[in-house]
PDB file of N, CA and C in Angstrom:
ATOM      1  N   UNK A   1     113.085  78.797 127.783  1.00  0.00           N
ATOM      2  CA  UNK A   1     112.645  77.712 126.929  1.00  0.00           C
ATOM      3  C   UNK A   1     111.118  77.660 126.976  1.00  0.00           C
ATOM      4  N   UNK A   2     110.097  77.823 125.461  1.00  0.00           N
ATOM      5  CA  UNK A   2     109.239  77.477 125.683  1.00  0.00           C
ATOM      6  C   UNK A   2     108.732  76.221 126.735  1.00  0.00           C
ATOM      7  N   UNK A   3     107.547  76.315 127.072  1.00  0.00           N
ATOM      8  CA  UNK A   3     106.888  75.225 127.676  1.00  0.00           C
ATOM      9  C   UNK A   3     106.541  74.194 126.782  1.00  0.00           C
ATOM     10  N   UNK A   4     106.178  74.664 125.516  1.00  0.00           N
ATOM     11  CA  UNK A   4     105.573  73.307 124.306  1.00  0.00           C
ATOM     12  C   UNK A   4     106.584  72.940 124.320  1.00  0.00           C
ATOM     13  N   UNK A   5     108.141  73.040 124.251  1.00  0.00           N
ATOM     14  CA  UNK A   5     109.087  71.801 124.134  1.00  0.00           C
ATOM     15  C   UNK A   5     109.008  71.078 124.816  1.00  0.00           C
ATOM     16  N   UNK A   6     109.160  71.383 125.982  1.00  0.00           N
ATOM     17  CA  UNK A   6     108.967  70.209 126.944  1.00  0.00           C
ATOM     18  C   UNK A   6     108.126  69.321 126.774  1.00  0.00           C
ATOM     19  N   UNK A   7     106.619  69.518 126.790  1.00  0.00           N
ATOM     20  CA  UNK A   7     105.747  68.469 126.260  1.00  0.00           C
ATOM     21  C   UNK A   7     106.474  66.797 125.889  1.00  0.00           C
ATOM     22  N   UNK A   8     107.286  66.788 124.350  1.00  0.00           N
ATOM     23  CA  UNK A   8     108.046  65.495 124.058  1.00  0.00           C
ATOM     24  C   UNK A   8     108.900  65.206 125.190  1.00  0.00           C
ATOM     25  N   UNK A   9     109.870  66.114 125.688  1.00  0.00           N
ATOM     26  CA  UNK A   9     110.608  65.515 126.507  1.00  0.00           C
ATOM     27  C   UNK A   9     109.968  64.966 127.952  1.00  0.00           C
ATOM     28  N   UNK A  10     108.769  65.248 128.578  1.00  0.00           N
ATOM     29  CA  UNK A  10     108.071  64.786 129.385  1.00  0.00           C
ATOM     30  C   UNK A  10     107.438  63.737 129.128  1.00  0.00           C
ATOM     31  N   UNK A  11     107.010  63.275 128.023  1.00  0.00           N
ATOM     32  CA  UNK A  11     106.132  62.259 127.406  1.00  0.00           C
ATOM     33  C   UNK A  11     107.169  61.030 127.127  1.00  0.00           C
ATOM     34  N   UNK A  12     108.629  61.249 126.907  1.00  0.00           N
ATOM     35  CA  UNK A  12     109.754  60.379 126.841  1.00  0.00           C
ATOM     36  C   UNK A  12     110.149  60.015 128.058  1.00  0.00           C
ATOM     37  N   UNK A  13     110.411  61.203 129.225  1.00  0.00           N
ATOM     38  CA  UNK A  13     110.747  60.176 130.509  1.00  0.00           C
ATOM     39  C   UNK A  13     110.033  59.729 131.489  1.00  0.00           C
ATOM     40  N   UNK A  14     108.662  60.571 131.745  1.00  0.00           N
ATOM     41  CA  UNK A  14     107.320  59.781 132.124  1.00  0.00           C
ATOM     42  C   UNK A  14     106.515  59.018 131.888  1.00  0.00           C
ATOM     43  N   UNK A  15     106.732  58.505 130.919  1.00  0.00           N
ATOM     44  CA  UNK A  15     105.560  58.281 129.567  1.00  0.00           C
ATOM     45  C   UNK A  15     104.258  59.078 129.499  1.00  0.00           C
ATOM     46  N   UNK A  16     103.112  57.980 129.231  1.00  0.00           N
ATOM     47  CA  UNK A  16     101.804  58.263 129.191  1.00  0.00           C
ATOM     48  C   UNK A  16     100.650  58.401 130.675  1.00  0.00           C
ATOM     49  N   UNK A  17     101.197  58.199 131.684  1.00  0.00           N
ATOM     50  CA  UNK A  17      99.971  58.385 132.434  1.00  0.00           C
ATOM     51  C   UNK A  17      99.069  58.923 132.707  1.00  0.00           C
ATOM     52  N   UNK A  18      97.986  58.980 133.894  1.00  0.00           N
ATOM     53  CA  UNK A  18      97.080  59.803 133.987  1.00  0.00           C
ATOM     54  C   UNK A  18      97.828  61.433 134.488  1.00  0.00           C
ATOM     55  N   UNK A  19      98.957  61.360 135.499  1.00  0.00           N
ATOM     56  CA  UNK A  19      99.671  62.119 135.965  1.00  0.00           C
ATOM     57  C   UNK A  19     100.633  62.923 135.750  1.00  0.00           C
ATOM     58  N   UNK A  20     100.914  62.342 134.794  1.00  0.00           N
ATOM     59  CA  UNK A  20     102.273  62.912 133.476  1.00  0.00           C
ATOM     60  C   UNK A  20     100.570  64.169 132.641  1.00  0.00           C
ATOM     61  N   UNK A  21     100.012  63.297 131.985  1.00  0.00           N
ATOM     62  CA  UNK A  21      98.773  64.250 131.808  1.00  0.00           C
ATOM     63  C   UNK A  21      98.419  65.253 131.808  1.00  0.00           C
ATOM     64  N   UNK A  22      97.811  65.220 133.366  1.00  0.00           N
ATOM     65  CA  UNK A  22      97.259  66.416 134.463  1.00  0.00           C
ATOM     66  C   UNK A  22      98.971  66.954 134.409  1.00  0.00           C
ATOM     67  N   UNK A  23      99.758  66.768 134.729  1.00  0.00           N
ATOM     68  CA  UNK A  23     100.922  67.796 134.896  1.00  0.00           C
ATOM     69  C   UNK A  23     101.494  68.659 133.564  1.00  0.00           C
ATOM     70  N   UNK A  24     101.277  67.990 132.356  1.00  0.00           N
ATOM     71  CA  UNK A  24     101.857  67.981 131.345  1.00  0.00           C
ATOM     72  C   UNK A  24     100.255  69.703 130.833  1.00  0.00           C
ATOM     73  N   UNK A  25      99.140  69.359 130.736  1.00  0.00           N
ATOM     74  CA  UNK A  25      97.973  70.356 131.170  1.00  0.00           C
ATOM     75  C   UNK A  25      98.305  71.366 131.908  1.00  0.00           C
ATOM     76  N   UNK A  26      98.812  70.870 133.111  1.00  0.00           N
ATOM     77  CA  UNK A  26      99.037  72.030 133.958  1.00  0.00           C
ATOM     78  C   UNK A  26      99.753  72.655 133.239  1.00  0.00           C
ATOM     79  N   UNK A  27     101.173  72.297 133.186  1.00  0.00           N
ATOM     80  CA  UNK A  27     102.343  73.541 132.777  1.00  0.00           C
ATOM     81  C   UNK A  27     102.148  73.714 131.668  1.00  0.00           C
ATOM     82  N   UNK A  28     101.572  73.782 130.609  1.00  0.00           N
ATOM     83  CA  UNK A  28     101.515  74.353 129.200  1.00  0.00           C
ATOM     84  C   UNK A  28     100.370  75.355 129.404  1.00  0.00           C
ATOM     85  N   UNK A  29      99.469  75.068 130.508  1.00  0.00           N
ATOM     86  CA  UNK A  29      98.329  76.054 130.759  1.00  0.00           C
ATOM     87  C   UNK A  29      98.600  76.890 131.540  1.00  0.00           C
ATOM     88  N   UNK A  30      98.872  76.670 132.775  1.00  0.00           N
ATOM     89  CA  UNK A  30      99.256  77.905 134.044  1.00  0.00           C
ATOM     90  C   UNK A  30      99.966  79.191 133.342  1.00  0.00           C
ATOM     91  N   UNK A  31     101.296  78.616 133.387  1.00  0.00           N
ATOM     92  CA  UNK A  31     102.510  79.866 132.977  1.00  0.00           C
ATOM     93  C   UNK A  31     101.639  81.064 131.843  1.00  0.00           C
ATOM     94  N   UNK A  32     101.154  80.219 130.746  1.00  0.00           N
ATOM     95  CA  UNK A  32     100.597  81.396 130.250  1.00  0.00           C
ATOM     96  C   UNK A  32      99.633  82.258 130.346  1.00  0.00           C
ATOM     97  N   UNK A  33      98.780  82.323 131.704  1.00  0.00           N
ATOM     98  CA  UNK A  33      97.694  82.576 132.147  1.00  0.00           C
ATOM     99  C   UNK A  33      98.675  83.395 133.128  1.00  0.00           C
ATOM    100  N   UNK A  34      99.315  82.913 134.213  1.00  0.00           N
ATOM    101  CA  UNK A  34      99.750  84.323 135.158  1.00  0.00           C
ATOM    102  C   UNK A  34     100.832  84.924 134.847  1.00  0.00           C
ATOM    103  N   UNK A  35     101.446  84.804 133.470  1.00  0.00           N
ATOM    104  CA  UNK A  35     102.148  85.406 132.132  1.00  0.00           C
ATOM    105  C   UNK A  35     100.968  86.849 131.715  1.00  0.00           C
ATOM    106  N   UNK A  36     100.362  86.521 131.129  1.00  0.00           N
ATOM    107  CA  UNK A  36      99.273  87.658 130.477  1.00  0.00           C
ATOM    108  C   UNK A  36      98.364  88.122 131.786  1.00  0.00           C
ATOM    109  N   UNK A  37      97.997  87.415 132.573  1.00  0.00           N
ATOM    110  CA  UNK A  37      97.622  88.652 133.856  1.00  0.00           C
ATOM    111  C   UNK A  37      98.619  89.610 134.247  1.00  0.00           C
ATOM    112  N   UNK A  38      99.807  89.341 134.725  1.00  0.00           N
ATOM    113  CA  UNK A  38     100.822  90.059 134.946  1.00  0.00           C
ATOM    114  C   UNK A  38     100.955  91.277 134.254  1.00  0.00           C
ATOM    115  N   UNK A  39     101.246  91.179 132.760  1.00  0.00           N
ATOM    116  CA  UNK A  39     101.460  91.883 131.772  1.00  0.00           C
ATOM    117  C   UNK A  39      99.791  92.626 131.501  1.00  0.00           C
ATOM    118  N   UNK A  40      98.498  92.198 131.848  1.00  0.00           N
ATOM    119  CA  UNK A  40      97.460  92.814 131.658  1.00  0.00           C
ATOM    120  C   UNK A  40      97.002  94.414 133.110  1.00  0.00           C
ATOM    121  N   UNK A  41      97.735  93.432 134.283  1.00  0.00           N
ATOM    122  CA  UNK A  41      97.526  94.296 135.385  1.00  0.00           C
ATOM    123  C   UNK A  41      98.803  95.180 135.521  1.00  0.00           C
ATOM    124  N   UNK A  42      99.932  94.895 134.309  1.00  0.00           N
ATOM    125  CA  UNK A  42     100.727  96.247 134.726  1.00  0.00           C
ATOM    126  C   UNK A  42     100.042  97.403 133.639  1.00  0.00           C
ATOM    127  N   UNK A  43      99.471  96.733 132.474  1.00  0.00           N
ATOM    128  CA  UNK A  43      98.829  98.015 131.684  1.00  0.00           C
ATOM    129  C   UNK A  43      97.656  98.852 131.718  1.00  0.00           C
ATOM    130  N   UNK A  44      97.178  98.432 132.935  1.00  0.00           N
ATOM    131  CA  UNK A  44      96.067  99.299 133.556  1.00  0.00           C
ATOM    132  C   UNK A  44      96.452 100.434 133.803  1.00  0.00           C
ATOM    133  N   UNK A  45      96.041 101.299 133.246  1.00  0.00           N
ATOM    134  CA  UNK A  45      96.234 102.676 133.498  1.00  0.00           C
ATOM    135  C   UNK A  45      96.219 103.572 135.494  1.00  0.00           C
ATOM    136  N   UNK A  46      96.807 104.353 135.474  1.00  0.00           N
ATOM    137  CA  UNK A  46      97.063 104.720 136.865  1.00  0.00           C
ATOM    138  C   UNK A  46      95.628 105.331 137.539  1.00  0.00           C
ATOM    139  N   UNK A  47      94.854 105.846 136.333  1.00  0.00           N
ATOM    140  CA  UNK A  47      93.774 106.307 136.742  1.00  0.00           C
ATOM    141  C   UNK A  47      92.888 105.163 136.983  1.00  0.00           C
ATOM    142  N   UNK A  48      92.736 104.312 136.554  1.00  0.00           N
ATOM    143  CA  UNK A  48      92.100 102.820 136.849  1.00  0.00           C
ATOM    144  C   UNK A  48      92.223 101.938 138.202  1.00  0.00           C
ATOM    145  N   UNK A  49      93.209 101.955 138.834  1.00  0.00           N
ATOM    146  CA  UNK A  49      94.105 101.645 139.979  1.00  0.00           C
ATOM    147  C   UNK A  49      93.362 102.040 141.270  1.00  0.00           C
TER     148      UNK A  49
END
């Protein structure tokens, strides 16, 4: 399941806080950042390594 779905459903049972927020930031940001490193450091070539 994407992460942007979640977004509404987090915003419905947490509401609005500062903490819902910062968490709600976090997980729409993280995953796709050590998502595309992952996938960037397996396509480094062997001679690169």
């Amino acid at each position: 399941m994407p992460t942007v779905v979640l977004v509404p459903l987090v915003i419905i049972w947490l509401g609005l806080e500062f903490q819902v927020k910062f968490f709600l930031t976090w997980l729409v940001s993280v995953f796709p950042v050590i998502i595309n490193t992952r996938i960037g450091v397996a396509n480094v070539p062997a001679a690169r390594r």
